[in-house]
N, C-alpha and C. Protein backbone atom coordinates (compact mmCIF):
# COMPACT_ATOMS: atom_id res chain seq x y z
N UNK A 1 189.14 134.59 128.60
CA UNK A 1 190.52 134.20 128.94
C UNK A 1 190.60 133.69 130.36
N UNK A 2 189.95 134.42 131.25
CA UNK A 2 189.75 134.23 132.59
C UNK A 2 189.25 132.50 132.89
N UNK A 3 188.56 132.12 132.36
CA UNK A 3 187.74 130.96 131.91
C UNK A 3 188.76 130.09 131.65
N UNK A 4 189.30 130.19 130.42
CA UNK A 4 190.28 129.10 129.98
C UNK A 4 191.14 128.80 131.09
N UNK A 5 191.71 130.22 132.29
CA UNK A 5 192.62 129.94 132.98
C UNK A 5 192.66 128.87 134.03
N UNK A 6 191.17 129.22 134.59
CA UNK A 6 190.31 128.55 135.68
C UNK A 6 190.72 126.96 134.56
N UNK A 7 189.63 127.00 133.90
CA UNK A 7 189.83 125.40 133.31
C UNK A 7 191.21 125.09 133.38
N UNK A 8 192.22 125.23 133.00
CA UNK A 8 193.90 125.08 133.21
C UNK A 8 194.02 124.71 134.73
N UNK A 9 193.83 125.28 135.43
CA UNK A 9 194.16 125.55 136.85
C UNK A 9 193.15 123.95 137.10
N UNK A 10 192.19 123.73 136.94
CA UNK A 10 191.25 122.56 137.25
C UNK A 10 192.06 121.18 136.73
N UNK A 11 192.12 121.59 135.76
CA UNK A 11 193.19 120.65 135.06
C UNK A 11 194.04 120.08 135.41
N UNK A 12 195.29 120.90 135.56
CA UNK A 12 196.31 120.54 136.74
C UNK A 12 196.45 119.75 138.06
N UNK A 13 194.79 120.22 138.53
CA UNK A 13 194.86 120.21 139.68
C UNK A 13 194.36 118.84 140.01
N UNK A 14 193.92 118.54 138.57
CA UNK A 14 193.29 116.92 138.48
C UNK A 14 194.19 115.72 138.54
N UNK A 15 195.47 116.58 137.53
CA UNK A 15 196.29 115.76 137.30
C UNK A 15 197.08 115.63 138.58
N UNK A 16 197.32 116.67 139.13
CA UNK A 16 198.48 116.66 140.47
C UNK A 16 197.68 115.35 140.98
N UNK A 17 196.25 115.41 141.46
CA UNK A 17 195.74 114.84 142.62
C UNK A 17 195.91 113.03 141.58
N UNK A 18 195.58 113.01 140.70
CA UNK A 18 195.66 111.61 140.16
C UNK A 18 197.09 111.12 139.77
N UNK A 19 197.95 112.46 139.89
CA UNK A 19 199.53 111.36 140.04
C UNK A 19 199.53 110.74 141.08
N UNK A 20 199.36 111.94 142.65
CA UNK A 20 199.36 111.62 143.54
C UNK A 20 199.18 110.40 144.19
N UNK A 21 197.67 110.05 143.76
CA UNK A 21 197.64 108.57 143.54
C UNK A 21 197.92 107.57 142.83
N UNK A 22 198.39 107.38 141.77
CA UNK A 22 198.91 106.55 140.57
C UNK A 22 200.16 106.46 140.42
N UNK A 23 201.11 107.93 140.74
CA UNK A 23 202.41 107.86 140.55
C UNK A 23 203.51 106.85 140.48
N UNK A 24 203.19 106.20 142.11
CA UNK A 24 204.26 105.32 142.34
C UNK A 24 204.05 104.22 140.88
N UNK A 25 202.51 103.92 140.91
CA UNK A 25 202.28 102.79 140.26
C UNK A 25 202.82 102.86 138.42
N UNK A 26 202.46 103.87 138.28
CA UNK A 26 203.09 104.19 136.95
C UNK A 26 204.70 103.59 136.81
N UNK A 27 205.20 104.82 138.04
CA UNK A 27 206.68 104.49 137.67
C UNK A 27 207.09 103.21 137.96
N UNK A 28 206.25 102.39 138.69
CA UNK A 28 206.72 100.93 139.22
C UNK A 28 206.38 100.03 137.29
N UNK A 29 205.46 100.01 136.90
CA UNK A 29 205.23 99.90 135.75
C UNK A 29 206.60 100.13 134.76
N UNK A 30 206.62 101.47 134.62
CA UNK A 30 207.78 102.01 133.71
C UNK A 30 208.99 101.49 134.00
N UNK A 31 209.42 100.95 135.31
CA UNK A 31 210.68 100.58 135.50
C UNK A 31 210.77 99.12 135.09
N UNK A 32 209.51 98.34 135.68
CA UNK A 32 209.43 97.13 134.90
C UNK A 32 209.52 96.80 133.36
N UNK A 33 208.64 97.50 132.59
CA UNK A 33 208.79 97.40 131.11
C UNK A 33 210.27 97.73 130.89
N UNK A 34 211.23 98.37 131.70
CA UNK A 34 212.36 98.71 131.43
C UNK A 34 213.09 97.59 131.38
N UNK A 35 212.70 97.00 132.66
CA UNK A 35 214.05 95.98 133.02
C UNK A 35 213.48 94.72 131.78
N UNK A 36 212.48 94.36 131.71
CA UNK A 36 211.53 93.61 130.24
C UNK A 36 212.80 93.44 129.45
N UNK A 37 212.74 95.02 129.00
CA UNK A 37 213.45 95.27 127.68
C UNK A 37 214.34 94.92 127.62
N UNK A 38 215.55 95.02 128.54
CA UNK A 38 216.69 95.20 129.18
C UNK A 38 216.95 93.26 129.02
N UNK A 39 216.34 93.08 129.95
CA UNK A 39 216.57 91.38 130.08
C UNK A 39 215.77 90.54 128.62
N UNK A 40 215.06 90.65 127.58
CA UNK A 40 214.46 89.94 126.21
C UNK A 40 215.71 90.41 125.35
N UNK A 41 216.70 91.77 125.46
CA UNK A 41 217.93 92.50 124.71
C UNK A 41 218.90 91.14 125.46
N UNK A 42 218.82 90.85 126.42
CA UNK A 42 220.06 90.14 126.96
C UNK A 42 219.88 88.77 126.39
N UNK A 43 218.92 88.37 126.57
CA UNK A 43 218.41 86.90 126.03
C UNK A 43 218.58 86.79 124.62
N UNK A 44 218.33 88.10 123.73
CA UNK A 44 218.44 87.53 122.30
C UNK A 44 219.83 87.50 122.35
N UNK A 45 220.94 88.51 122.60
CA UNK A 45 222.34 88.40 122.39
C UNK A 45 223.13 87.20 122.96
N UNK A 46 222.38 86.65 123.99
CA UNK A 46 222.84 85.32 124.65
C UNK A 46 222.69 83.75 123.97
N UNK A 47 221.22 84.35 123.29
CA UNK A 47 220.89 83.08 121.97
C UNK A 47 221.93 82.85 121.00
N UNK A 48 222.19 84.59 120.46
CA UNK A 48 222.83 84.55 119.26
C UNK A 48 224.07 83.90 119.61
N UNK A 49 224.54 84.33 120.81
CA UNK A 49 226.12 84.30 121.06
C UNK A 49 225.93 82.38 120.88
N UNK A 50 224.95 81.46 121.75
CA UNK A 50 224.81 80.33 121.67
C UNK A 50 224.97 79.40 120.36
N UNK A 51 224.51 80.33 119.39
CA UNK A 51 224.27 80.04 118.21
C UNK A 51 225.70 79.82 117.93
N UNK A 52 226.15 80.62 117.52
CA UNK A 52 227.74 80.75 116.87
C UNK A 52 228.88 79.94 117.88
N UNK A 53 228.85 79.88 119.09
CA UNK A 53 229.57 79.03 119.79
C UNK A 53 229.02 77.54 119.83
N UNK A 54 227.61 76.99 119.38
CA UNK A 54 226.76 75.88 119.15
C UNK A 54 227.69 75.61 117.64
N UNK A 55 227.51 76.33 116.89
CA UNK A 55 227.99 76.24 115.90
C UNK A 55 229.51 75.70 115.57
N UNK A 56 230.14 76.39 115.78
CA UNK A 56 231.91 76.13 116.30
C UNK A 56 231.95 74.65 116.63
N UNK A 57 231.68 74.41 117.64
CA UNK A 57 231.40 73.14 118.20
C UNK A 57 231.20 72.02 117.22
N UNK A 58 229.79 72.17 116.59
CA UNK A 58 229.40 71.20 115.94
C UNK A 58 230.51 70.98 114.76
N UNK A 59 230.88 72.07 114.67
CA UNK A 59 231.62 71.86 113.19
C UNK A 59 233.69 70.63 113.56
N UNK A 60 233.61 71.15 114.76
CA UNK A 60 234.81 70.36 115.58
C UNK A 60 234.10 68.32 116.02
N UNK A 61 232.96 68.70 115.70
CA UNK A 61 232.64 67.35 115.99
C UNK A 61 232.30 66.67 115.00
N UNK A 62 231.55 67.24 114.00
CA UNK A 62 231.81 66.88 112.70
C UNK A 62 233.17 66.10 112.29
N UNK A 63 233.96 66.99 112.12
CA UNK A 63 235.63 66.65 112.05
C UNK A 63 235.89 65.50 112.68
N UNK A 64 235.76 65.50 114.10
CA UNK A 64 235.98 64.39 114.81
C UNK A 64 235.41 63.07 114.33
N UNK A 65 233.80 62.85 113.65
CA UNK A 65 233.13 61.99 113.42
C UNK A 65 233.74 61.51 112.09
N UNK A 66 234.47 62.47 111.42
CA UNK A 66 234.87 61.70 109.98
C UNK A 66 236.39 61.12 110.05
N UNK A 67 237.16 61.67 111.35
CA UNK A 67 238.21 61.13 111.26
C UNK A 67 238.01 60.06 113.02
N UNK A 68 237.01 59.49 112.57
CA UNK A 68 236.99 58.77 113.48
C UNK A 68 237.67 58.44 115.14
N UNK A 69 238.17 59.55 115.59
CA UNK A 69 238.39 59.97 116.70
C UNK A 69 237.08 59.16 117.94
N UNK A 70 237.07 58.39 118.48
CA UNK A 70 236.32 58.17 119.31
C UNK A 70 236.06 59.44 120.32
N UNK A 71 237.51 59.30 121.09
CA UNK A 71 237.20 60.65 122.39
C UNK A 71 237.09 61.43 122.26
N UNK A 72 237.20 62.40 120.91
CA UNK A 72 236.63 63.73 121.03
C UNK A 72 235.14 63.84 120.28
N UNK A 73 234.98 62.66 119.52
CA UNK A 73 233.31 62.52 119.01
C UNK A 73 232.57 62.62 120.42
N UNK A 74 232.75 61.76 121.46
CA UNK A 74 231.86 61.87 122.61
C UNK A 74 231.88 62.77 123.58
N UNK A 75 233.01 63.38 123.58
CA UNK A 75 233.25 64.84 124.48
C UNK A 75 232.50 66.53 123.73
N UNK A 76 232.97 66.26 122.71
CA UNK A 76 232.38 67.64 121.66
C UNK A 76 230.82 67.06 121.75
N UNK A 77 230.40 65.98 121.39
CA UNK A 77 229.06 65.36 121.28
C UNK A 77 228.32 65.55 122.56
N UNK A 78 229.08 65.57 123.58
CA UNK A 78 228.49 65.67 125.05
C UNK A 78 228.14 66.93 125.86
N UNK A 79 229.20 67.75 124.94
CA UNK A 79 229.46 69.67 125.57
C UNK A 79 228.15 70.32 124.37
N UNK A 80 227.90 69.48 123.60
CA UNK A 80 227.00 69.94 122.31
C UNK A 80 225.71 70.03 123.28
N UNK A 81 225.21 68.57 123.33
CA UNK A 81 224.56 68.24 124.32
C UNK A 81 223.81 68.65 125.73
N UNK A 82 224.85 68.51 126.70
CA UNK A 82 225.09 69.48 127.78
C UNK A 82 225.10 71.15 127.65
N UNK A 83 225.64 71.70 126.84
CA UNK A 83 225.81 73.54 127.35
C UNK A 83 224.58 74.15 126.17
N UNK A 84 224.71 73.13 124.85
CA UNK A 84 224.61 73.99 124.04
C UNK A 84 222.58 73.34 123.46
N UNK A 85 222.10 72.73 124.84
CA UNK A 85 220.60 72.20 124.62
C UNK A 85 219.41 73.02 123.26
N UNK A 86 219.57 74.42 123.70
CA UNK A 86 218.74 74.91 122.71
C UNK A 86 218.56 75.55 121.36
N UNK A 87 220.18 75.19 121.17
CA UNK A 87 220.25 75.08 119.51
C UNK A 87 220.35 74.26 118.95
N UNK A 88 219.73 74.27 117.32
CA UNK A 88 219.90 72.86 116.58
C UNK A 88 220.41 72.01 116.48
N UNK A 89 221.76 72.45 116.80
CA UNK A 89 223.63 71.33 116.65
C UNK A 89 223.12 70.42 117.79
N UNK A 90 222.56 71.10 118.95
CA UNK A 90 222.55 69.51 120.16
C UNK A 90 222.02 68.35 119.52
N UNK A 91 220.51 68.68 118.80
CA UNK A 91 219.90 67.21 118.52
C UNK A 91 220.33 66.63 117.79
N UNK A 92 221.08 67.47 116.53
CA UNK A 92 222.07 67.04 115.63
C UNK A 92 223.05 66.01 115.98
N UNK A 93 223.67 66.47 116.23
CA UNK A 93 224.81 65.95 117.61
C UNK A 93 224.72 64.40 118.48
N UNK A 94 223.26 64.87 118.70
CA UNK A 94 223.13 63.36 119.72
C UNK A 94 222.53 62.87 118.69
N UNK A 95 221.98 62.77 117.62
CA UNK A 95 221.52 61.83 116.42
C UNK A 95 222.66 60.97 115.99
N UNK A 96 223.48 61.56 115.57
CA UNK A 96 224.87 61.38 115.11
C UNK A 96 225.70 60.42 115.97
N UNK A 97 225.54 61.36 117.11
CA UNK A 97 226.19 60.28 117.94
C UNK A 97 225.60 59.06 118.42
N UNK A 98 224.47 59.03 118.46
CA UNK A 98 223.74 57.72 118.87
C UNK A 98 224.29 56.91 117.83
N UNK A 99 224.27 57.30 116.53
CA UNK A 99 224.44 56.23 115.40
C UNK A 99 225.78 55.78 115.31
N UNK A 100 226.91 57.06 115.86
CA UNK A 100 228.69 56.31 116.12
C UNK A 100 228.04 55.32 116.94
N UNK A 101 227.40 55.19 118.19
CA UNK A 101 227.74 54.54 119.53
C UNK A 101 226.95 53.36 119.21
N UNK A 102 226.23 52.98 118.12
CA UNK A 102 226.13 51.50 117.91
C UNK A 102 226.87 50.97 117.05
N UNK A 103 227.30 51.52 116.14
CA UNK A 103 228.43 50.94 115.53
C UNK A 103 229.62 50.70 116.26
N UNK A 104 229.43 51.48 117.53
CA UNK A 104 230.92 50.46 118.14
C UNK A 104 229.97 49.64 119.69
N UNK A 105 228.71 49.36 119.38
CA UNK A 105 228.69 48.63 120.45
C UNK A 105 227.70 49.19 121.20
N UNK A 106 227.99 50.18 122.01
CA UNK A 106 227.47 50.90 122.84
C UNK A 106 225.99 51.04 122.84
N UNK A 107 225.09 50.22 122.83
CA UNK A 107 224.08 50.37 122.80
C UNK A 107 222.96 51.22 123.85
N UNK A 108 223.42 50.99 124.94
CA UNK A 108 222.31 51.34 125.90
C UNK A 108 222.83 53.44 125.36
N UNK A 109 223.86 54.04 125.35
CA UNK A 109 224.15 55.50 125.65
C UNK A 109 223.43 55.46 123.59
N UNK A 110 223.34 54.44 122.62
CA UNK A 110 222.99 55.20 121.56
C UNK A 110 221.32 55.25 121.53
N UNK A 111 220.33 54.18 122.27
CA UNK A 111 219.34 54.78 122.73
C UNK A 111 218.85 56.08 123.28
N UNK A 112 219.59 56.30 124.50
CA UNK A 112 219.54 57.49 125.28
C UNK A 112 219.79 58.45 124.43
N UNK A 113 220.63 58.57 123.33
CA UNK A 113 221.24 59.75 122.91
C UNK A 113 219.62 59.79 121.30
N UNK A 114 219.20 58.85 120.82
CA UNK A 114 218.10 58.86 120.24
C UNK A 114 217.03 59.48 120.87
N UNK A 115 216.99 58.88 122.00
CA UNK A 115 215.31 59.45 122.44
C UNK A 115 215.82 61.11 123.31
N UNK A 116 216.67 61.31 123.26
CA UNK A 116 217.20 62.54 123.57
C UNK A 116 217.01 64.06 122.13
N UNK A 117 217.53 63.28 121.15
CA UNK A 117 217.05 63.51 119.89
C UNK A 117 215.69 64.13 119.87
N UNK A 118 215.08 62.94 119.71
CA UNK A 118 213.71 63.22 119.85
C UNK A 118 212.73 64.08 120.45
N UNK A 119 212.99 63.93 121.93
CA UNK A 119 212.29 64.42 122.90
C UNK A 119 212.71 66.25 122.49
N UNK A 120 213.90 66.51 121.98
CA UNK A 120 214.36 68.13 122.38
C UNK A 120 214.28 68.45 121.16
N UNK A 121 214.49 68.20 120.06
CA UNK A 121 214.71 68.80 118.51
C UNK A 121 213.32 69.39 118.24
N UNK A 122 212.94 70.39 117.95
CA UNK A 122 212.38 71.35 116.73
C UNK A 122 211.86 70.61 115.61
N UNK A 123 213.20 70.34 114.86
CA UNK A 123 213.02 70.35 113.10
C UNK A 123 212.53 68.48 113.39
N UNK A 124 211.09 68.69 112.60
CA UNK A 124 210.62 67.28 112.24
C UNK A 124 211.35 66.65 111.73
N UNK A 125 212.50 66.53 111.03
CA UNK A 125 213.22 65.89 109.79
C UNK A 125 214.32 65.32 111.10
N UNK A 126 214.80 65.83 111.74
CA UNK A 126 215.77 65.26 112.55
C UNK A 126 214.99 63.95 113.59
N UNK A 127 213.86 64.62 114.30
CA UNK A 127 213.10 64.09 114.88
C UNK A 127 212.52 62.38 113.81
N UNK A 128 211.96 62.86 112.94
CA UNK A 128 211.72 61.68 112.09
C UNK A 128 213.11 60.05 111.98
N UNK A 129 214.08 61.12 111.81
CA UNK A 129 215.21 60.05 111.84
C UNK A 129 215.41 59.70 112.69
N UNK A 130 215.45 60.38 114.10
CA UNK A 130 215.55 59.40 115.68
C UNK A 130 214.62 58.47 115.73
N UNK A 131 213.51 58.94 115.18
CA UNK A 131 212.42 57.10 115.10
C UNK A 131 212.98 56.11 114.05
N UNK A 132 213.40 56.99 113.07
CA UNK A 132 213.94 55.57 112.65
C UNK A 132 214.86 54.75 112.95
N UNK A 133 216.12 55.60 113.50
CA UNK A 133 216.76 54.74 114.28
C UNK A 133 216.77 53.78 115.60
N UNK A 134 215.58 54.85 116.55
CA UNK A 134 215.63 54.04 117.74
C UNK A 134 214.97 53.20 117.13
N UNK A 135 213.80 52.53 116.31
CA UNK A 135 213.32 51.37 116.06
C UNK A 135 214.07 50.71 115.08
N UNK A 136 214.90 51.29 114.44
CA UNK A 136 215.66 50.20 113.70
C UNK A 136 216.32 49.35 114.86
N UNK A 137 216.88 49.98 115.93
CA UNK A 137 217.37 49.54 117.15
C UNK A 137 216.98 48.37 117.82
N UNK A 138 215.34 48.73 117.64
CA UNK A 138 214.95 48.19 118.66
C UNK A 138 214.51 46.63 117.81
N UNK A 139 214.29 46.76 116.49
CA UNK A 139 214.08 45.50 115.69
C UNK A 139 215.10 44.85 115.41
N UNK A 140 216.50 45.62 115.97
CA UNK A 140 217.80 44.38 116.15
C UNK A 140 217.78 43.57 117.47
N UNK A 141 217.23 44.43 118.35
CA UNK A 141 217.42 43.65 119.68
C UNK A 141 216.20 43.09 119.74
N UNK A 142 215.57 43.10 118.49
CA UNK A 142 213.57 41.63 118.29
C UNK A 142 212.95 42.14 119.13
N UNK A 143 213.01 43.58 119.77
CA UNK A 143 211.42 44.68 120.42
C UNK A 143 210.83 44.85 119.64
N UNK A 144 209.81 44.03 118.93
CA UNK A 144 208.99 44.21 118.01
C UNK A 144 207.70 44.77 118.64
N UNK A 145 207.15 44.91 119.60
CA UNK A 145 206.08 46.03 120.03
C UNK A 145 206.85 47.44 120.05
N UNK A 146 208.12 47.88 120.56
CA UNK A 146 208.80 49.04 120.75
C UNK A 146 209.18 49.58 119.18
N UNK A 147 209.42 48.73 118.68
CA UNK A 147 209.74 49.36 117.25
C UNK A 147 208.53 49.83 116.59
N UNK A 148 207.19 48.75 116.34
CA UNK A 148 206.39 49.19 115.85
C UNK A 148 205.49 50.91 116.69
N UNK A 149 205.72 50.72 117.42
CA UNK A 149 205.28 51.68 118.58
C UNK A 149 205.76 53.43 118.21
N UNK A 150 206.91 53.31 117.93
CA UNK A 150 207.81 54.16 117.67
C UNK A 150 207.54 54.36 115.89
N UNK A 151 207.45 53.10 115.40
CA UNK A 151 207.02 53.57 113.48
C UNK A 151 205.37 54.12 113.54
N UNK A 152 204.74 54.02 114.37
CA UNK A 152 203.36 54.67 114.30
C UNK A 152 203.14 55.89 114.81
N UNK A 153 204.17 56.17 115.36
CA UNK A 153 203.75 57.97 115.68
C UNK A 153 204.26 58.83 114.63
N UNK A 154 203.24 59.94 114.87
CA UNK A 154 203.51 60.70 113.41
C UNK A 154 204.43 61.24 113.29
N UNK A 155 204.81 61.49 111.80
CA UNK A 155 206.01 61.64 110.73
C UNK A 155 205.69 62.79 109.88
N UNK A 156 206.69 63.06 109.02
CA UNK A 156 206.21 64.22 108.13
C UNK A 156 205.71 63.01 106.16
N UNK A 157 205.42 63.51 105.63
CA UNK A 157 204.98 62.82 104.62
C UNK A 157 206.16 62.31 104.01
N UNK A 158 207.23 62.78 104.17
CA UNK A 158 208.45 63.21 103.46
C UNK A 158 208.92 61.89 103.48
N UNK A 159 208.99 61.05 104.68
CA UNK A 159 209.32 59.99 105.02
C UNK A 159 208.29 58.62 105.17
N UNK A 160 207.51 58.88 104.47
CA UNK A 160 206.14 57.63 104.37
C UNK A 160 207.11 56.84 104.44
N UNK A 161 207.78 56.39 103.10
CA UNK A 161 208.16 55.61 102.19
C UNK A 161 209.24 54.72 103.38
N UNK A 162 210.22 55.24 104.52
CA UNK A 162 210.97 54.55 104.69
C UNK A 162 210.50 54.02 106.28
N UNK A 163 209.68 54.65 106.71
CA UNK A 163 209.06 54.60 107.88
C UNK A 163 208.32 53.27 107.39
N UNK A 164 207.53 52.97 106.45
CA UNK A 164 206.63 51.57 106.41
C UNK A 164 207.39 50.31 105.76
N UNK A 165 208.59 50.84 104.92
CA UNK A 165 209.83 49.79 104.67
C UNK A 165 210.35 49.06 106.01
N UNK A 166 210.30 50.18 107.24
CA UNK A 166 210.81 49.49 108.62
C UNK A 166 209.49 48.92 109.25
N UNK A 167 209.07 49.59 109.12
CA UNK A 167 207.34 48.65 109.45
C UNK A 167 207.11 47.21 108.88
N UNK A 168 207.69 46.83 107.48
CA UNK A 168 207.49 45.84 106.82
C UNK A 168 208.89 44.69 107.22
N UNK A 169 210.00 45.36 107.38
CA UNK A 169 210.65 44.81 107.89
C UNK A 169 210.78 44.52 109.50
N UNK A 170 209.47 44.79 110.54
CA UNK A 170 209.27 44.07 111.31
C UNK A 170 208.35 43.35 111.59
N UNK A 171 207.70 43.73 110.73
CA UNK A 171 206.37 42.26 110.44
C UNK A 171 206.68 41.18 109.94
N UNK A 172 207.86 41.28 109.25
CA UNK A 172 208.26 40.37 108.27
C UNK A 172 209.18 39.60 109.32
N UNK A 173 210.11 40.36 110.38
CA UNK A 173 210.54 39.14 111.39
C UNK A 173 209.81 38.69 112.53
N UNK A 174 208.42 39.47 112.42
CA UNK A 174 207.40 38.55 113.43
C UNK A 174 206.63 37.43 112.73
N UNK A 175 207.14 37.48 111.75
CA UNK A 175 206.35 36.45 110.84
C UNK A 175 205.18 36.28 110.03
N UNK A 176 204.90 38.03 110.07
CA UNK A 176 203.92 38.18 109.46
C UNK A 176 204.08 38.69 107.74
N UNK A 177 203.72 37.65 107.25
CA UNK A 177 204.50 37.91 105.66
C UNK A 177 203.44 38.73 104.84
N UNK A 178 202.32 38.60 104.98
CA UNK A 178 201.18 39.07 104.68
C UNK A 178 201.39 40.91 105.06
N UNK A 179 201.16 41.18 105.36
CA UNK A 179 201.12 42.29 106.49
C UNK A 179 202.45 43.29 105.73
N UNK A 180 203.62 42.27 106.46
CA UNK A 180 205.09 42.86 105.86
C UNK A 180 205.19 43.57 104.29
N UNK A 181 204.26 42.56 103.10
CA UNK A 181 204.27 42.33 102.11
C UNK A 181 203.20 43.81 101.48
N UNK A 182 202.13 44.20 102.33
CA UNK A 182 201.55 45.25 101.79
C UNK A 182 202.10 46.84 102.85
N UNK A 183 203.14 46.69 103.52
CA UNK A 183 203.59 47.76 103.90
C UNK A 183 204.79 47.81 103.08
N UNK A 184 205.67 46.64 102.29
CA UNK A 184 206.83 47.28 101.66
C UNK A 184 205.67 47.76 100.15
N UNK A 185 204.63 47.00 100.00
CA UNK A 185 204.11 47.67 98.52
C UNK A 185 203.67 49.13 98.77
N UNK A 186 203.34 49.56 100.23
CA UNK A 186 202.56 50.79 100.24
C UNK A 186 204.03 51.73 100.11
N UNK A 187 205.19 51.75 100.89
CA UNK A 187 206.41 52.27 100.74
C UNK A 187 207.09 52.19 99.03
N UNK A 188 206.39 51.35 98.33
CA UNK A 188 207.05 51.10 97.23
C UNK A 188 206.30 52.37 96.22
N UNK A 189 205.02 52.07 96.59
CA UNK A 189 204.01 53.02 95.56
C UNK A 189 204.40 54.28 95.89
N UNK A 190 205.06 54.90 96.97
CA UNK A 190 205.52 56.05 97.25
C UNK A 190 206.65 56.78 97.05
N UNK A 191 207.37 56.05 96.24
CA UNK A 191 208.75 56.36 95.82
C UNK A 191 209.00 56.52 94.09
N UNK A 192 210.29 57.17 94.24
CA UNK A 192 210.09 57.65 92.71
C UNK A 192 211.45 56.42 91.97
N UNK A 193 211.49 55.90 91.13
CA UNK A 193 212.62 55.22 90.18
C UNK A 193 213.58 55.24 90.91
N UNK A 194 214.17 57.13 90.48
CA UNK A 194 215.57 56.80 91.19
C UNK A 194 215.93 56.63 92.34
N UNK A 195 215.16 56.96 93.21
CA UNK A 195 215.21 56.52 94.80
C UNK A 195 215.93 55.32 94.96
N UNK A 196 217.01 55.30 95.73
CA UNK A 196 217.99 54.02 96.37
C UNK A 196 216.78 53.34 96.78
N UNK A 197 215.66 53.39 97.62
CA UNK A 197 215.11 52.38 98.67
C UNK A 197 214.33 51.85 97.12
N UNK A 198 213.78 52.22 96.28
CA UNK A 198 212.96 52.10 95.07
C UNK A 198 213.37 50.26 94.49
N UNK A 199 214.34 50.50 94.57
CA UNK A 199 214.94 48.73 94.07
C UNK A 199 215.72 47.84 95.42
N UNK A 200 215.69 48.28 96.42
CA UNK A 200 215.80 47.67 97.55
C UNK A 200 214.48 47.20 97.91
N UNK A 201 213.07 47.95 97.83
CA UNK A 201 211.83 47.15 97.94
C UNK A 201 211.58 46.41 96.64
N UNK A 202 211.58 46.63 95.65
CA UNK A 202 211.64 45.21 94.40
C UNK A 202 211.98 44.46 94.90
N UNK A 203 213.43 44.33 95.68
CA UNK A 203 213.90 42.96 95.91
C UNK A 203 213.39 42.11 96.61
N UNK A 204 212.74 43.32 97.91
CA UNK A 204 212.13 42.46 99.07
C UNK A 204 210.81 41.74 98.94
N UNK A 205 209.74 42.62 97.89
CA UNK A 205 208.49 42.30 97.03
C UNK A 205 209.53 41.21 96.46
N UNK A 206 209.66 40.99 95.61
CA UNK A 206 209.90 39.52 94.76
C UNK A 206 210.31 38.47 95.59
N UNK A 207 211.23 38.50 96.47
CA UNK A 207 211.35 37.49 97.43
C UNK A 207 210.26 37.22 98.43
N UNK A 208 208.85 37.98 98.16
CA UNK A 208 207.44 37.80 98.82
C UNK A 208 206.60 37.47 97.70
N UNK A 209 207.11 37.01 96.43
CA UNK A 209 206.42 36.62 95.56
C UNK A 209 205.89 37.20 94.65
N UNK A 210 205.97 39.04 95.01
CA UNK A 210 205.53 40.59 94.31
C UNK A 210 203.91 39.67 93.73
N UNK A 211 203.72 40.75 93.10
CA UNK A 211 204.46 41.75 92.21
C UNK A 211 204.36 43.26 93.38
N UNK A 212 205.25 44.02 92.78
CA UNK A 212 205.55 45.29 93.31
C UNK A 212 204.60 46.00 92.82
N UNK A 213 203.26 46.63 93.74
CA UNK A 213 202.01 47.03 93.15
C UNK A 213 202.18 48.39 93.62
C-alpha cells in the first residue's frame, strides 16, 4: 500500500511539474479551439441568414424582371450582386440581368454582368450559360476570336449540342462553311427529336446542302 502511495505521490508530482510547464500553453490552445468554435457557429448562422435574405431578394427581382420594371430589375439585380456575392441568387441575378441589359441596349454593363457570372458562380450549368451568352455577344458585335475563345473552354456534356451550334454559327459568319457545316452536324448528332435546337439545325444543315449526318 505504502508503494502504491509513493507511486501516487510521484505521479502528481510529475504532473504538477509538467503543467507547470505546459499550462499556459494548453489553456492558450483551449481558449483558441474555443473562440474556432464560437466564430465557424457564427459563420454558419451568418451564411444561413444570407441564404434566406439572398433568397427574398431574388424572388423581388424575379418579379421585377417579368413585369418589366427596368429600375428595380437593376437595383434588386445590383444589391443581389453587391451584398449578397456568395450565394447562388448573385450569379443568377447577374446572368439574368446581363441578358435584360442587351435587350435594351446596354451592352458594355451586360458583358460585365456575364463575365461576372462566370468568374463567381459554383453551379457549372449557370456558368455554361454565361459562355453562351457572352459569345453569343460577342458574335453580334463580329469578335469572332472572343467568341470562339469563350466556346472552347470547358463545358459540362449537358450542353455539347448548343455550345458547337454557336461554334458553327461563327464559322459560318467568318466564312467558313466547311467547318460551320461539321460543327452544326456534330451538335445535330447530339440531340434527341424533340429537342427545339433538333430542327433548327436541319434547317441550317440543308441550307449547307446537309444532309444532317
Amino acid at each position: 500500500m505504502a508503494t502504491y502511495d509513493l507511486e501516487e505521490q510521484e505521479n502528481l508530482e510529475n504532473l504538477k511539474a509538467w503543467w507547470k510547464r505546459w499550462g499556459n500553453v494548453v489553456l492558450l490552445a483551449a481558449a483558441l479551439i474555443a473562440m474556432a468554435a464560437a466564430g465557424w457557429q457564427y459563420w454558419q448562422r451568418h451564411l444561413a441568414a444570407q441564404r434566406v435574405q439572398g433568397a427574398e431578394l431574388y424572388g423581388q427581382f424575379l418579379q421585377a424582371v417579368t413585369t418589366e420594371n427596368a429600375a428595380l430589375v437593376r437595383e434588386t439585380g445590383g444589391r443581389l450582386v453587391d451584398k449578397f456575392a456568395d450565394t447562388p441568387y448573385a450569379a443568377r441575378a447577374a446572368l439574368i440581368l446581363g441578358k435584360f441589359n442587351v435587350e435594351r441596349g446596354d451592352n458594355a454593363s451586360a458583358v460585365a454582368q456575364f463575365k461576372w457570372a462566370l468568374d463567381h458562380t459554383r453551379e457549372p450549368i449557370v456558368k455554361d450559360l454565361a459562355r453562351l451568352r457572352l459569345a453569343d455577344y460577342y458574335l453580334e458585335q463580329k469578335q469572332y476570336a472572343d467568341a470562339l475563345a469563350t466556346l472552347n473552354a470547358p463545358h459540362t456534356d449537358a450542353y455539347d449540342a448548343r455550345f458547337e451550334d454557336l461554334q458553327g454559327d461563327v464559322l459560318l459568319a467568318q466564312g467558313k462553311t466547311a467547318e460551320a457545316k461539321a460543327a452544326y452536324q456534330a451538335a445535330y448528332a447530339g440531340l434527341a427529336k424533340r429537342d427545339p435546337l433538333y430542327g433548327i439545325l436541319a434547317v441550317k444543315l440543308d441550307a449547307l446542302g446537309g444532309p444532317a449526318q
